[in-house]
N, C-alpha and C. Protein backbone atom coordinates (compact mmCIF):
# COMPACT_ATOMS: atom_id res chain seq x y z
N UNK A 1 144.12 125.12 101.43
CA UNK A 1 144.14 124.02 102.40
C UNK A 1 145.52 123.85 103.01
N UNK A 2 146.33 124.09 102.22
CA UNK A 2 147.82 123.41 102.88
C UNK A 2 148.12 124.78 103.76
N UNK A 3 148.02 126.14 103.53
CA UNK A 3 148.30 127.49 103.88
C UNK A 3 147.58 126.69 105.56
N UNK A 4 145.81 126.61 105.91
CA UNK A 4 145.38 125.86 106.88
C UNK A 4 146.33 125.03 107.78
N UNK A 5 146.91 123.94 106.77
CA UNK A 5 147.26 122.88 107.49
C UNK A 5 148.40 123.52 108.07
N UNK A 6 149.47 124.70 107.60
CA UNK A 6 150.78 124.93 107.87
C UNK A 6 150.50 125.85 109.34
N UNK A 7 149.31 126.61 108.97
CA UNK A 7 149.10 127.42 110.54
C UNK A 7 149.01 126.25 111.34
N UNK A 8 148.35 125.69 111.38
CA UNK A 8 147.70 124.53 112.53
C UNK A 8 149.06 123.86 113.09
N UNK A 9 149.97 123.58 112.18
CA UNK A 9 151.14 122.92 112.98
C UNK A 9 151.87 124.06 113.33
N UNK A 10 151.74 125.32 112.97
CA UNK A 10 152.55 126.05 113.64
C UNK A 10 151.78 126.43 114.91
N UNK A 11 150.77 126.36 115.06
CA UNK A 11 149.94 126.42 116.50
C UNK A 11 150.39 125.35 117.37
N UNK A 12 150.95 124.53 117.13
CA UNK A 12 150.77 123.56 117.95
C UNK A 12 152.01 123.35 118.19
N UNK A 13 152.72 123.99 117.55
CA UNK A 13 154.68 124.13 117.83
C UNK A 13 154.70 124.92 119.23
N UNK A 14 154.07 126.21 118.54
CA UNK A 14 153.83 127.54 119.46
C UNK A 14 153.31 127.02 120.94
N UNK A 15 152.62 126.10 120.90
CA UNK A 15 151.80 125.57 122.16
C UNK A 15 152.91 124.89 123.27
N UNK A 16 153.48 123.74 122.27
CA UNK A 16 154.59 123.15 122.92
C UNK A 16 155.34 123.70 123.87
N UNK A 17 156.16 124.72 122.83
CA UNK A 17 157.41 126.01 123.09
C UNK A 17 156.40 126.68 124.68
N UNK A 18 155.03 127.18 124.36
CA UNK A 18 154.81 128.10 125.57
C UNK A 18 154.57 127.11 126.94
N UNK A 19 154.33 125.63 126.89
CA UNK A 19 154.26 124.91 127.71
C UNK A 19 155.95 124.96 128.33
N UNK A 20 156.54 124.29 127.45
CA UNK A 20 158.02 124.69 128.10
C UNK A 20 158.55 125.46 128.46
N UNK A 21 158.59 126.91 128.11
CA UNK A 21 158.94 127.65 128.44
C UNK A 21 158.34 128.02 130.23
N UNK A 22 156.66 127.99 130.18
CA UNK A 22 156.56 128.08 131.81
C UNK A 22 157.00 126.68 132.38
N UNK A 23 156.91 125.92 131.91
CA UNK A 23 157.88 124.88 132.88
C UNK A 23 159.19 125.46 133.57
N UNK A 24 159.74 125.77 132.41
CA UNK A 24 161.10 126.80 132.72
C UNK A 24 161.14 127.96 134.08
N UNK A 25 160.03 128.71 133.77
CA UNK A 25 159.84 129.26 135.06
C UNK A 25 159.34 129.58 136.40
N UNK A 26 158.53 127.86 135.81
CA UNK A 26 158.39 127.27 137.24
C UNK A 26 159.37 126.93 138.05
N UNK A 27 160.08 126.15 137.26
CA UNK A 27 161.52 125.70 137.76
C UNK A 27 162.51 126.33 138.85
N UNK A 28 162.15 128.01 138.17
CA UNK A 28 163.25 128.84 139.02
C UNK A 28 162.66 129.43 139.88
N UNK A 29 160.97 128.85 140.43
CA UNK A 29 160.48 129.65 141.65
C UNK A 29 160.37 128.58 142.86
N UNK A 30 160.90 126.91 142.44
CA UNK A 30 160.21 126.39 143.45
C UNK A 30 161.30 126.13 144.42
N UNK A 31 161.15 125.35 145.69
CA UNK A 31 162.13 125.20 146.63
C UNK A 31 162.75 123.61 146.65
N UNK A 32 163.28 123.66 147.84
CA UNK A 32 163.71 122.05 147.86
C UNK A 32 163.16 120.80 148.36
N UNK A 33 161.62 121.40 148.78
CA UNK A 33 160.38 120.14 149.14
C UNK A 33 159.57 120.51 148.56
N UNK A 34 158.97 119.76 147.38
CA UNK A 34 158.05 120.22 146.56
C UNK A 34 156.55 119.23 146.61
N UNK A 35 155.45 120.01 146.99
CA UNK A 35 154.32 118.90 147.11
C UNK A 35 153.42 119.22 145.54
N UNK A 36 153.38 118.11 145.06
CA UNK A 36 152.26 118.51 143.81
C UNK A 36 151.61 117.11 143.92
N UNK A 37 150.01 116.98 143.07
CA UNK A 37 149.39 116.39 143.39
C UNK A 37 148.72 115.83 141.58
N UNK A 38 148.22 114.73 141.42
CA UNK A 38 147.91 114.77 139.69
C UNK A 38 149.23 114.30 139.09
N UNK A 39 148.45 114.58 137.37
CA UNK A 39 149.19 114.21 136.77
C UNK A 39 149.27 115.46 135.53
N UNK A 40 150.32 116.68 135.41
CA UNK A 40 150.66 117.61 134.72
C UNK A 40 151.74 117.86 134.36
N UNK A 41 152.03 117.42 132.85
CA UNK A 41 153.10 117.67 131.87
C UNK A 41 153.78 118.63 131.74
N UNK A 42 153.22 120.18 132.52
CA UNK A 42 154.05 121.11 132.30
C UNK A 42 154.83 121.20 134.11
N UNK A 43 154.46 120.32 135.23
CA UNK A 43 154.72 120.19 136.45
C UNK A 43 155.53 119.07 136.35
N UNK A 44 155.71 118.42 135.42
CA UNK A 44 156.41 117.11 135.18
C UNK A 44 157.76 117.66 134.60
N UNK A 45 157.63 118.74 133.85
CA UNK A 45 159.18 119.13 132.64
C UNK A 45 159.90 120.40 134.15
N UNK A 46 159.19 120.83 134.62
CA UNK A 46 159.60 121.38 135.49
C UNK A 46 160.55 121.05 136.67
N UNK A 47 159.88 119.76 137.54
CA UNK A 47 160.52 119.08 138.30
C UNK A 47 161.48 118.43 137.95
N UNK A 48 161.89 118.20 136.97
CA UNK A 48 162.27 116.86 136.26
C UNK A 48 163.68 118.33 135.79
N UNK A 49 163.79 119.38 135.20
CA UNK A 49 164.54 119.94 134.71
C UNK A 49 165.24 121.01 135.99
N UNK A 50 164.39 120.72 137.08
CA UNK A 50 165.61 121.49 138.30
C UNK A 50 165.17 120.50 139.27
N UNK A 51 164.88 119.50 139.95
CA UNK A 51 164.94 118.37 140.62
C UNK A 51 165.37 119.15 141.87
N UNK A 52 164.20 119.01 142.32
CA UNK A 52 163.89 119.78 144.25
C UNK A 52 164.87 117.89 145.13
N UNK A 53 164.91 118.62 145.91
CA UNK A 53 165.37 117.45 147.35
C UNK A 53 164.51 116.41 147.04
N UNK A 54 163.39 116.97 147.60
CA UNK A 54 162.16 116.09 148.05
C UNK A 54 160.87 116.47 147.17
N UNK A 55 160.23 115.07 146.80
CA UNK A 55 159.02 115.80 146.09
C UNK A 55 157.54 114.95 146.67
N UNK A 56 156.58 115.53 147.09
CA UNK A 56 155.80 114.86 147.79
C UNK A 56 154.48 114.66 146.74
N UNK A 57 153.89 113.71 146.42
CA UNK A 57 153.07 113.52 145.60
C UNK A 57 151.58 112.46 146.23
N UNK A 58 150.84 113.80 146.13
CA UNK A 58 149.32 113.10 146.33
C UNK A 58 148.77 111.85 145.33
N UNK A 59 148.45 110.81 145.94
CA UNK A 59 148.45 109.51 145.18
C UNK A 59 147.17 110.01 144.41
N UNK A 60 145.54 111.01 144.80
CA UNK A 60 144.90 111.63 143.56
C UNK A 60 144.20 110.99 143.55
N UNK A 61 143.19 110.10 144.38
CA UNK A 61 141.94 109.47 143.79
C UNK A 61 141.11 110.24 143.18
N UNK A 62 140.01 109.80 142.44
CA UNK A 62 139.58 108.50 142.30
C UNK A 62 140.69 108.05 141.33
N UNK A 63 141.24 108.66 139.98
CA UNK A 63 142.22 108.32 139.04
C UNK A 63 143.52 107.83 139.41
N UNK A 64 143.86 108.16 140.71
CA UNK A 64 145.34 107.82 141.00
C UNK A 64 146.73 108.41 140.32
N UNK A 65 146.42 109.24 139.45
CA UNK A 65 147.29 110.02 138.38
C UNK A 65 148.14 110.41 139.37
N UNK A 66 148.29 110.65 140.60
CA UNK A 66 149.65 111.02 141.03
C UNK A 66 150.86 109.86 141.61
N UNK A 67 150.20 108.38 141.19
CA UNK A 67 151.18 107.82 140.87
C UNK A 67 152.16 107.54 140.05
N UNK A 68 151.42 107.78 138.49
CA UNK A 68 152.22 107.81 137.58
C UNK A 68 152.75 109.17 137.69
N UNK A 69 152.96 110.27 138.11
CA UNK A 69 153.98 111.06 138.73
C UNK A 69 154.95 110.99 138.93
N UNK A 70 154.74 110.30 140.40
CA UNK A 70 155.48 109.84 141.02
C UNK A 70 156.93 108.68 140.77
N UNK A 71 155.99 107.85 139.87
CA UNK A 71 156.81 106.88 139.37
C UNK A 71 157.68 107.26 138.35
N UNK A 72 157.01 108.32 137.66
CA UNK A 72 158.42 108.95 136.48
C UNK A 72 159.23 110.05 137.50
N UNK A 73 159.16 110.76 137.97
CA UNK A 73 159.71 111.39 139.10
C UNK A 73 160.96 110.65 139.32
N UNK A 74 160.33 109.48 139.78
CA UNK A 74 161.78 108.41 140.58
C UNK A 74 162.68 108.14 139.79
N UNK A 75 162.14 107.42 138.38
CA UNK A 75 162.78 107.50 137.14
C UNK A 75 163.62 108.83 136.60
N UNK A 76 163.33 109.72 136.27
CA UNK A 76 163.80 110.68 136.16
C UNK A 76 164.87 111.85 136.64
N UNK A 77 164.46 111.38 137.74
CA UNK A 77 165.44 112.18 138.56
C UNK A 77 165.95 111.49 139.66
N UNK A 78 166.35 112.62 140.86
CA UNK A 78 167.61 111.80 142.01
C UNK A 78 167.04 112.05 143.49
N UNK A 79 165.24 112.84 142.97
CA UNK A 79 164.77 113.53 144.45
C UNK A 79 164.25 112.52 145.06
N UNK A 80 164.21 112.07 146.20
CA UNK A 80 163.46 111.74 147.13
C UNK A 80 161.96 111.54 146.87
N UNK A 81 161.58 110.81 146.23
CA UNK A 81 159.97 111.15 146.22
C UNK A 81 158.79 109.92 146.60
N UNK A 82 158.39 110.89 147.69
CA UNK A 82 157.07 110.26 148.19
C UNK A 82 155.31 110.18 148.18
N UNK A 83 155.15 109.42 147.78
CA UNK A 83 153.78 108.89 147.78
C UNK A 83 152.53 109.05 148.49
N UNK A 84 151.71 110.17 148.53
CA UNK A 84 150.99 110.69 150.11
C UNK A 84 149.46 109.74 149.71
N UNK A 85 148.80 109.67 150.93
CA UNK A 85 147.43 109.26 150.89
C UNK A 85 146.87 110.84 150.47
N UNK A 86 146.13 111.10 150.37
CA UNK A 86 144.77 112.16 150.07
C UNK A 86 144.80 112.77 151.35
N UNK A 87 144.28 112.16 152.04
CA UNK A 87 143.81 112.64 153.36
C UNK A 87 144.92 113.57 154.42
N UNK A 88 146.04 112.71 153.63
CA UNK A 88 147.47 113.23 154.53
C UNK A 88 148.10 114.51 153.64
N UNK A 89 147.51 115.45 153.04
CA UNK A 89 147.94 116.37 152.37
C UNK A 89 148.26 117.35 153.24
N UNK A 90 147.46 117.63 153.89
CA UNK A 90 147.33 118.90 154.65
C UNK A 90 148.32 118.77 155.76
N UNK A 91 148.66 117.73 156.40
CA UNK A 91 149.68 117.73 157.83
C UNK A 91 151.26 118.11 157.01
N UNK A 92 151.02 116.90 155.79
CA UNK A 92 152.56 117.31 155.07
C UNK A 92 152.83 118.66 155.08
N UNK A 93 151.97 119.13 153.89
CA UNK A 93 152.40 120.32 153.35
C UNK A 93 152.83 121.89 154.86
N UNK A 94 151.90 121.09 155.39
CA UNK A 94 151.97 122.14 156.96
C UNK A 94 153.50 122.11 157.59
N UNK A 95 154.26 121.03 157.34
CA UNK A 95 155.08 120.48 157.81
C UNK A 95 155.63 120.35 157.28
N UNK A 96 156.45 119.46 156.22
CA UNK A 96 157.37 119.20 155.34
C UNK A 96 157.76 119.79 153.91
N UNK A 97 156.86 121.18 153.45
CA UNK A 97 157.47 121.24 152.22
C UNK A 97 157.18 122.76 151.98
N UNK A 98 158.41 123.50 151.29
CA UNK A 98 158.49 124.58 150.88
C UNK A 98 157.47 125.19 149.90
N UNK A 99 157.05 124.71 148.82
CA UNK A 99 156.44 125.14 147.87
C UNK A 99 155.67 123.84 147.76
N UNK A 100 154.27 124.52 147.07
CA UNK A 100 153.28 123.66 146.47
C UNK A 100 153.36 123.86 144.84
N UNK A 101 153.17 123.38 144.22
CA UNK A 101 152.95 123.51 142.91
C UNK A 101 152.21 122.57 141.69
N UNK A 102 151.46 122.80 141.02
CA UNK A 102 149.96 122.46 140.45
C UNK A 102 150.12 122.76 139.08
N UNK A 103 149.55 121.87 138.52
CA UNK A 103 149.10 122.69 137.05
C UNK A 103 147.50 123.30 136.75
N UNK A 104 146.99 123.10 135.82
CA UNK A 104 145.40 124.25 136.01
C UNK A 104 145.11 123.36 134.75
N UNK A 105 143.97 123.20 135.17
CA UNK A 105 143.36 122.58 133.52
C UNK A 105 142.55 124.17 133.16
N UNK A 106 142.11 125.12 133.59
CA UNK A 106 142.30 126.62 133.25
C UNK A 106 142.43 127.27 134.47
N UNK A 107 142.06 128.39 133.86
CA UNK A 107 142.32 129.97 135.01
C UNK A 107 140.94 130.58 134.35
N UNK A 108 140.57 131.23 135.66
CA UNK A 108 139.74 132.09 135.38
C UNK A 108 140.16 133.53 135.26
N UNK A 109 139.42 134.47 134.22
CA UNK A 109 139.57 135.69 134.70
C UNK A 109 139.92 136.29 135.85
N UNK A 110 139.17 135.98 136.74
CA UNK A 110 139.23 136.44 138.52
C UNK A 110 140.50 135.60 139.38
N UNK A 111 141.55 135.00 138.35
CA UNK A 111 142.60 134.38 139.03
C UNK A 111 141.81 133.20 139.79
N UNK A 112 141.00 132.73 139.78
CA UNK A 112 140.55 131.04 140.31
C UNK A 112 141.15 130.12 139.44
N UNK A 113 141.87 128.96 140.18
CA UNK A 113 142.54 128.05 139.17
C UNK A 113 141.20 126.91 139.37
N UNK A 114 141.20 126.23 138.21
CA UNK A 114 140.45 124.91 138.25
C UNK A 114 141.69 123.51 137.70
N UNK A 115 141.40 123.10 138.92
CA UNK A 115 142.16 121.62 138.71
C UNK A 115 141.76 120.53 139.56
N UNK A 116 142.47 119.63 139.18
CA UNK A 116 142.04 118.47 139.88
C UNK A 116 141.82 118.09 141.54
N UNK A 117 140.61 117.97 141.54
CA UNK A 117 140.09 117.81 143.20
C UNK A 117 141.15 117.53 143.98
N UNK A 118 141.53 118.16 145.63
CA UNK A 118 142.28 117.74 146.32
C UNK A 118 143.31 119.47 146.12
N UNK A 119 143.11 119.81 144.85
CA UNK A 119 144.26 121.17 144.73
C UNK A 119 143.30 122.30 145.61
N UNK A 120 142.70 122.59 146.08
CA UNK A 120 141.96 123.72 147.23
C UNK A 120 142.70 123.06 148.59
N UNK A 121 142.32 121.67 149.22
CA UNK A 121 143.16 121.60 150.35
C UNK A 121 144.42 122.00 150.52
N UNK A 122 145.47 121.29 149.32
CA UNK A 122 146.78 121.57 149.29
C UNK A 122 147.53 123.21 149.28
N UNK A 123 146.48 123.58 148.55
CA UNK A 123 146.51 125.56 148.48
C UNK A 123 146.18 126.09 149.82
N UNK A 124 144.85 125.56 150.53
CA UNK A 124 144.68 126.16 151.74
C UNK A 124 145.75 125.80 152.87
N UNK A 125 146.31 124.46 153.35
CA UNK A 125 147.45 124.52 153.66
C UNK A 125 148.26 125.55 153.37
N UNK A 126 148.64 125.33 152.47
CA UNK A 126 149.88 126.18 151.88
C UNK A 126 149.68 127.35 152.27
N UNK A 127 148.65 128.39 152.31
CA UNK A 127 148.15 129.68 152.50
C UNK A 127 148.33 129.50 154.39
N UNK A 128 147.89 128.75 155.14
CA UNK A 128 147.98 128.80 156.34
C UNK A 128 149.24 128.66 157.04
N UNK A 129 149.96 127.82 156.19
CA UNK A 129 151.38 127.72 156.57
C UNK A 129 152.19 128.73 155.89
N UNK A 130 151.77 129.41 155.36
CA UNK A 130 152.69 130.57 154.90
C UNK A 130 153.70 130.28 153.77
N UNK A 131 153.47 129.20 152.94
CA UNK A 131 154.65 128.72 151.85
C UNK A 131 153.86 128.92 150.40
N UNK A 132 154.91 129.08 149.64
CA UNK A 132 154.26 129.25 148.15
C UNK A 132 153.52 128.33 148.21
N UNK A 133 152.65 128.74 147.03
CA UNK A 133 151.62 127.59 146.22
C UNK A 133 150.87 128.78 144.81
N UNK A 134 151.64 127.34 143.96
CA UNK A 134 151.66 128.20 142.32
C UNK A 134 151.10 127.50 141.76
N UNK A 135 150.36 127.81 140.68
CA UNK A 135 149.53 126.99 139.45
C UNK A 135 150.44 127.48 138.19
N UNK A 136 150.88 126.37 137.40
CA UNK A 136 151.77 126.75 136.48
C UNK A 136 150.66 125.84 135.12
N UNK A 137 151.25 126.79 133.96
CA UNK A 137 150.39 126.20 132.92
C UNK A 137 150.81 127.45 132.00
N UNK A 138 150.19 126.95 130.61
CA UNK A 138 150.39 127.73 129.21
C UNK A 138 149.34 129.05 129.46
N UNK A 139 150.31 130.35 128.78
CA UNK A 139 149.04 131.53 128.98
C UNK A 139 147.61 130.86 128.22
N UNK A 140 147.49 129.94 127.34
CA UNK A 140 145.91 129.86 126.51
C UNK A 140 145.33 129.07 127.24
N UNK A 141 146.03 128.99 128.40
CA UNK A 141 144.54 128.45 129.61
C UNK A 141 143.98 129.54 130.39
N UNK A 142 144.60 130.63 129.82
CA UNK A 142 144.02 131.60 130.96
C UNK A 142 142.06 131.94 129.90
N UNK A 143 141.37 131.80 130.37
CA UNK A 143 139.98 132.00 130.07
C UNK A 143 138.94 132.98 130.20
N UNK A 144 138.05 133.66 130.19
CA UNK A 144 136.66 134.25 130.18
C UNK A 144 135.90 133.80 130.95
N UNK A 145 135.27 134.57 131.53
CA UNK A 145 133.86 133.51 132.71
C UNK A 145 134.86 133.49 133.82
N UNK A 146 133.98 132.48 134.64
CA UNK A 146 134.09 131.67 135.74
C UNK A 146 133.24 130.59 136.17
N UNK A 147 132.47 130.10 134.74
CA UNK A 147 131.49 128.87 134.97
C UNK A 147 132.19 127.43 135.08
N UNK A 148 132.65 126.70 135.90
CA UNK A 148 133.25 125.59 135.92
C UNK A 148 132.11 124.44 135.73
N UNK A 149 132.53 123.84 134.62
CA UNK A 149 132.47 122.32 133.96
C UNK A 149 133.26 121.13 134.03
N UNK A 150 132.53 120.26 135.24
CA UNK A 150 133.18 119.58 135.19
C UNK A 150 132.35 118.13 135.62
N UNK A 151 132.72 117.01 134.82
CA UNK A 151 131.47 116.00 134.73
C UNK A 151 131.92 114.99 135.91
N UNK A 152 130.87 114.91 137.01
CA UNK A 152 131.59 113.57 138.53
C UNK A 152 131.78 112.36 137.50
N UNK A 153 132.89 111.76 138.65
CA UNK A 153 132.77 110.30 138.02
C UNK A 153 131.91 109.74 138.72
N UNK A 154 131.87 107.99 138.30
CA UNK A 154 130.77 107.57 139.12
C UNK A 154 130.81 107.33 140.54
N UNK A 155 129.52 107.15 140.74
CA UNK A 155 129.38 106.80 142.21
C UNK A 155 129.87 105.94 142.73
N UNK A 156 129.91 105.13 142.11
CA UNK A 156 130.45 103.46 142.67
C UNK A 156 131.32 103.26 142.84
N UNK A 157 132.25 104.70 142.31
CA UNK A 157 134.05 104.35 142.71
C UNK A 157 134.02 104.68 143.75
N UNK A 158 132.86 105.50 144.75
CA UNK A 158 133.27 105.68 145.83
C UNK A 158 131.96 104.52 146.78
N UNK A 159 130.94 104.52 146.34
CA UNK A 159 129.96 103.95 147.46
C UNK A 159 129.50 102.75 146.58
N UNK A 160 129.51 101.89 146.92
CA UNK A 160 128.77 100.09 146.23
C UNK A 160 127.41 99.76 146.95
N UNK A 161 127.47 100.44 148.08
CA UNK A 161 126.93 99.58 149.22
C UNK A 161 124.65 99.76 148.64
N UNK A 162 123.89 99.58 149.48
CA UNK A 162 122.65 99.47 149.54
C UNK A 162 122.40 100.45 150.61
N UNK A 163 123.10 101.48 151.60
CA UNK A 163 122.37 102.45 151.78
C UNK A 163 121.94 103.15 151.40
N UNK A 164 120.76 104.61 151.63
CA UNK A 164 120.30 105.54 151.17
C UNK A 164 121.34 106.66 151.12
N UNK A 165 122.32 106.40 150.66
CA UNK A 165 123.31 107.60 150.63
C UNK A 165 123.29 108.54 149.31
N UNK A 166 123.93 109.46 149.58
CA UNK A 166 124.28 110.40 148.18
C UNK A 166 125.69 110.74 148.09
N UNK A 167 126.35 110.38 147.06
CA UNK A 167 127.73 110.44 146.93
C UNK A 167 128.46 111.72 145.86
N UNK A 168 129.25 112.18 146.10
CA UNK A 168 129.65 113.38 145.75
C UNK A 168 131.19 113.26 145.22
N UNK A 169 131.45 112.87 143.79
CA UNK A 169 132.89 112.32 143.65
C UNK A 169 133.25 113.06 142.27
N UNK A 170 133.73 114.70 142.48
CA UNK A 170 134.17 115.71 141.87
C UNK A 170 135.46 115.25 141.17
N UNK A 171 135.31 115.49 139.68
CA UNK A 171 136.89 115.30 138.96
C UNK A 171 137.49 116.56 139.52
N UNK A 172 137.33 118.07 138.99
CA UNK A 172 138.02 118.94 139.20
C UNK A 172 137.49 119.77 140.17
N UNK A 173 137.45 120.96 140.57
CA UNK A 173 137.06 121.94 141.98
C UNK A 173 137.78 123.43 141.17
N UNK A 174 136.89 124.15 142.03
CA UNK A 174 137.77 125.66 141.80
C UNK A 174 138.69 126.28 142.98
N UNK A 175 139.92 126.61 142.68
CA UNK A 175 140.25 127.10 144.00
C UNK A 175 140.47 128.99 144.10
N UNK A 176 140.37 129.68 144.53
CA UNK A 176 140.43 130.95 144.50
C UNK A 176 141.54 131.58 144.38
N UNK A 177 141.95 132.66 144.18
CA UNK A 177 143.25 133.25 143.64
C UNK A 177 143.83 133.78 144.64
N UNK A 178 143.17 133.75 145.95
CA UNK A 178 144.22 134.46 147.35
C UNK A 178 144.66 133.69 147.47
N UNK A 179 144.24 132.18 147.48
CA UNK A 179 145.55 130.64 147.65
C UNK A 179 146.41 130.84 146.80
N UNK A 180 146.94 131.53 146.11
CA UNK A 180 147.94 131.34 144.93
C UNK A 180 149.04 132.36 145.20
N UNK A 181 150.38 132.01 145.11
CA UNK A 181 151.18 133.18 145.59
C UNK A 181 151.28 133.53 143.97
N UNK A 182 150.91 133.17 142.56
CA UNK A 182 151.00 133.49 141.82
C UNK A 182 150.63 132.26 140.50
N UNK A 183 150.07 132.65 139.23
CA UNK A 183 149.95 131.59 137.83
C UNK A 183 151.03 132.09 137.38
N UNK A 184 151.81 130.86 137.05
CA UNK A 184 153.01 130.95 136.26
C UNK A 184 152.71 130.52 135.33
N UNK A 185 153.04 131.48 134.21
CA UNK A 185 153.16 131.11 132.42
C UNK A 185 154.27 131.22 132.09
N UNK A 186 154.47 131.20 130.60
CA UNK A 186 155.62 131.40 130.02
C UNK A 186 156.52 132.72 130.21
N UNK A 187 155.41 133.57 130.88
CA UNK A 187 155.40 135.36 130.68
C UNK A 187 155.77 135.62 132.19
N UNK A 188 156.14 134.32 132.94
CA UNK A 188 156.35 134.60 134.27
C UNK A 188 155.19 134.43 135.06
N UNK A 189 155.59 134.54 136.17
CA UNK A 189 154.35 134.64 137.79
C UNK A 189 153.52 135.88 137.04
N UNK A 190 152.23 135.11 137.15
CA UNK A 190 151.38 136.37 136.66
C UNK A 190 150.63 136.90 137.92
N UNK A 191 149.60 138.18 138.59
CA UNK A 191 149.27 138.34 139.10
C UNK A 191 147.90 138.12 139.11
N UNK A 192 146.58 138.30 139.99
CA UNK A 192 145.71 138.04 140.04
C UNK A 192 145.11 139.34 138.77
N UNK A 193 145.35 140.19 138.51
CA UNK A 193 145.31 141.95 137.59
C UNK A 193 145.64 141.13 136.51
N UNK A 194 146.93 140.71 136.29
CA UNK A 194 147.72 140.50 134.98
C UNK A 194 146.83 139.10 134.67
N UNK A 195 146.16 138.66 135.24
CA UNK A 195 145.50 137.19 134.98
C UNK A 195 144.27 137.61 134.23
N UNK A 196 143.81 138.53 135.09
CA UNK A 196 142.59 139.39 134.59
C UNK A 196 143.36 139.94 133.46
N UNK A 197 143.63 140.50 132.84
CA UNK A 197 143.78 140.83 131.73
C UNK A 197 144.13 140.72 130.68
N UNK A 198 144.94 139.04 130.37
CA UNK A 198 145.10 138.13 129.81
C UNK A 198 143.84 137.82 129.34
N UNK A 199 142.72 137.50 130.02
CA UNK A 199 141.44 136.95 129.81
C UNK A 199 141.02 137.79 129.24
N UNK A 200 140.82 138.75 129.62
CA UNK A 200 140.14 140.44 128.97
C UNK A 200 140.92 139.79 127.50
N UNK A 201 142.02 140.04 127.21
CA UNK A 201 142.17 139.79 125.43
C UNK A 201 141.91 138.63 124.72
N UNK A 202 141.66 137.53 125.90
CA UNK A 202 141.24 136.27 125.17
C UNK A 202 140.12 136.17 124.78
N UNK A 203 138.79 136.73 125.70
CA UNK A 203 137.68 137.14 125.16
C UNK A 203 137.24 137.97 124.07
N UNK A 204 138.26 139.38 123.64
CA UNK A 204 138.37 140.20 122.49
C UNK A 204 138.80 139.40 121.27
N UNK A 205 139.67 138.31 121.57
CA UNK A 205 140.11 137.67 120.05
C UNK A 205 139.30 136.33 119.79
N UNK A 206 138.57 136.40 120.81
CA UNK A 206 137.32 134.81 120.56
C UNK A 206 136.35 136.12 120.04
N UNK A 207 135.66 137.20 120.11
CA UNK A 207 134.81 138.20 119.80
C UNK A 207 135.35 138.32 118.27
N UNK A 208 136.29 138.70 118.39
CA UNK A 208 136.41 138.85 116.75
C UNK A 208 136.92 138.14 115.62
């Protein structure tokens, strides 16, 4: 039992360390207007440990998680940081900011990041305007498949009313891996190949 208990905290040391560490090299890919959107701990140690100019932050409905961002952001550091509506993602990023950058609640094999709704607009911008846009996160999010799970919230945060409507209010979305100038792990900018094959061994050591 204790042999158990001693791996388990060393898993979870190991976890820490690989979260920080890609924070670390997120750090040294992004620019001096940074748009991120949510709320991600390894996008948080990042910003916070090389502090861009400007940092533009999607306020993130329905949760609003990119306020509390935002608000440690200000705290934290000396950047400039502003508060976007949702809707106003796409003119910013077109316009005002060098790099995008995201965290992934996973990765798919096929390099698709899944994260929090609103990260496909901010990527497609980014891809049209020609500026990075990175998903940073620990390699043990990289995954198997490509079945995304993800449960709506309710309706009512978006529609109250008594019409015959149907409401559609997605926590997370998938975005595809040509939006990505790269997944940053601990192991560096990985490629859409090197993503794939990360997964390839994660599936061999869940197999055996």
């Amino acid at each position: 039992a204790s042999a158990v208990r001693n791996r388990a905290v060393d898993a979870c040391a190991e976890a820490i360390e690989a979260d920080g560490a890609a924070a670390a090299r997120a750090a040294s890919v992004i620019g001096d207007r940074v748009f991120t959107l949510s709320r991600s701990g390894t996008v948080l140690e990042a910003l916070e440990s090389s502090p861009p100019d400007d940092v533009f932050v999607a306020e993130s409905r329905p949760g609003r998680e990119g306020i509390d961002t935002a608000e440690a952001l200000s705290e934290a550091t000396e950047s400039d940081v502003t508060v976007l509506a949702d809707a106003a993602v796409g003119g910013v990023v077109a316009s005002e900011v060098d790099t995008v950058l995201v965290g992934a609640d996973s990765v798919f094999g096929n390099g698709s990041v899944v994260n929090k709704v609103g990260t496909y607009n901010a990527a497609n911008a980014a891809a049209e305007a020609s500026i990075d846009c990175f998903a940073v996160c620990s390699r043990d999010k990289i995954v198997p498949g490509d079945e995304l799970h993800s449960e709506p919230r309710p309706p009512s945060e978006l529609y109250g009313g008594d019409a015959d409507v149907s409401v559609r209010n997605p926590t997370f979305e998938r975005v595809p891996a040509s939006l990505f100038s790269g997944i940053v792990t601990e192991d560096g900018a990985l490629s859409e190949g090197e993503v794939g094959d990360a997964a390839a061994e994660h599936a061999a050591m869940a197999a055996w």
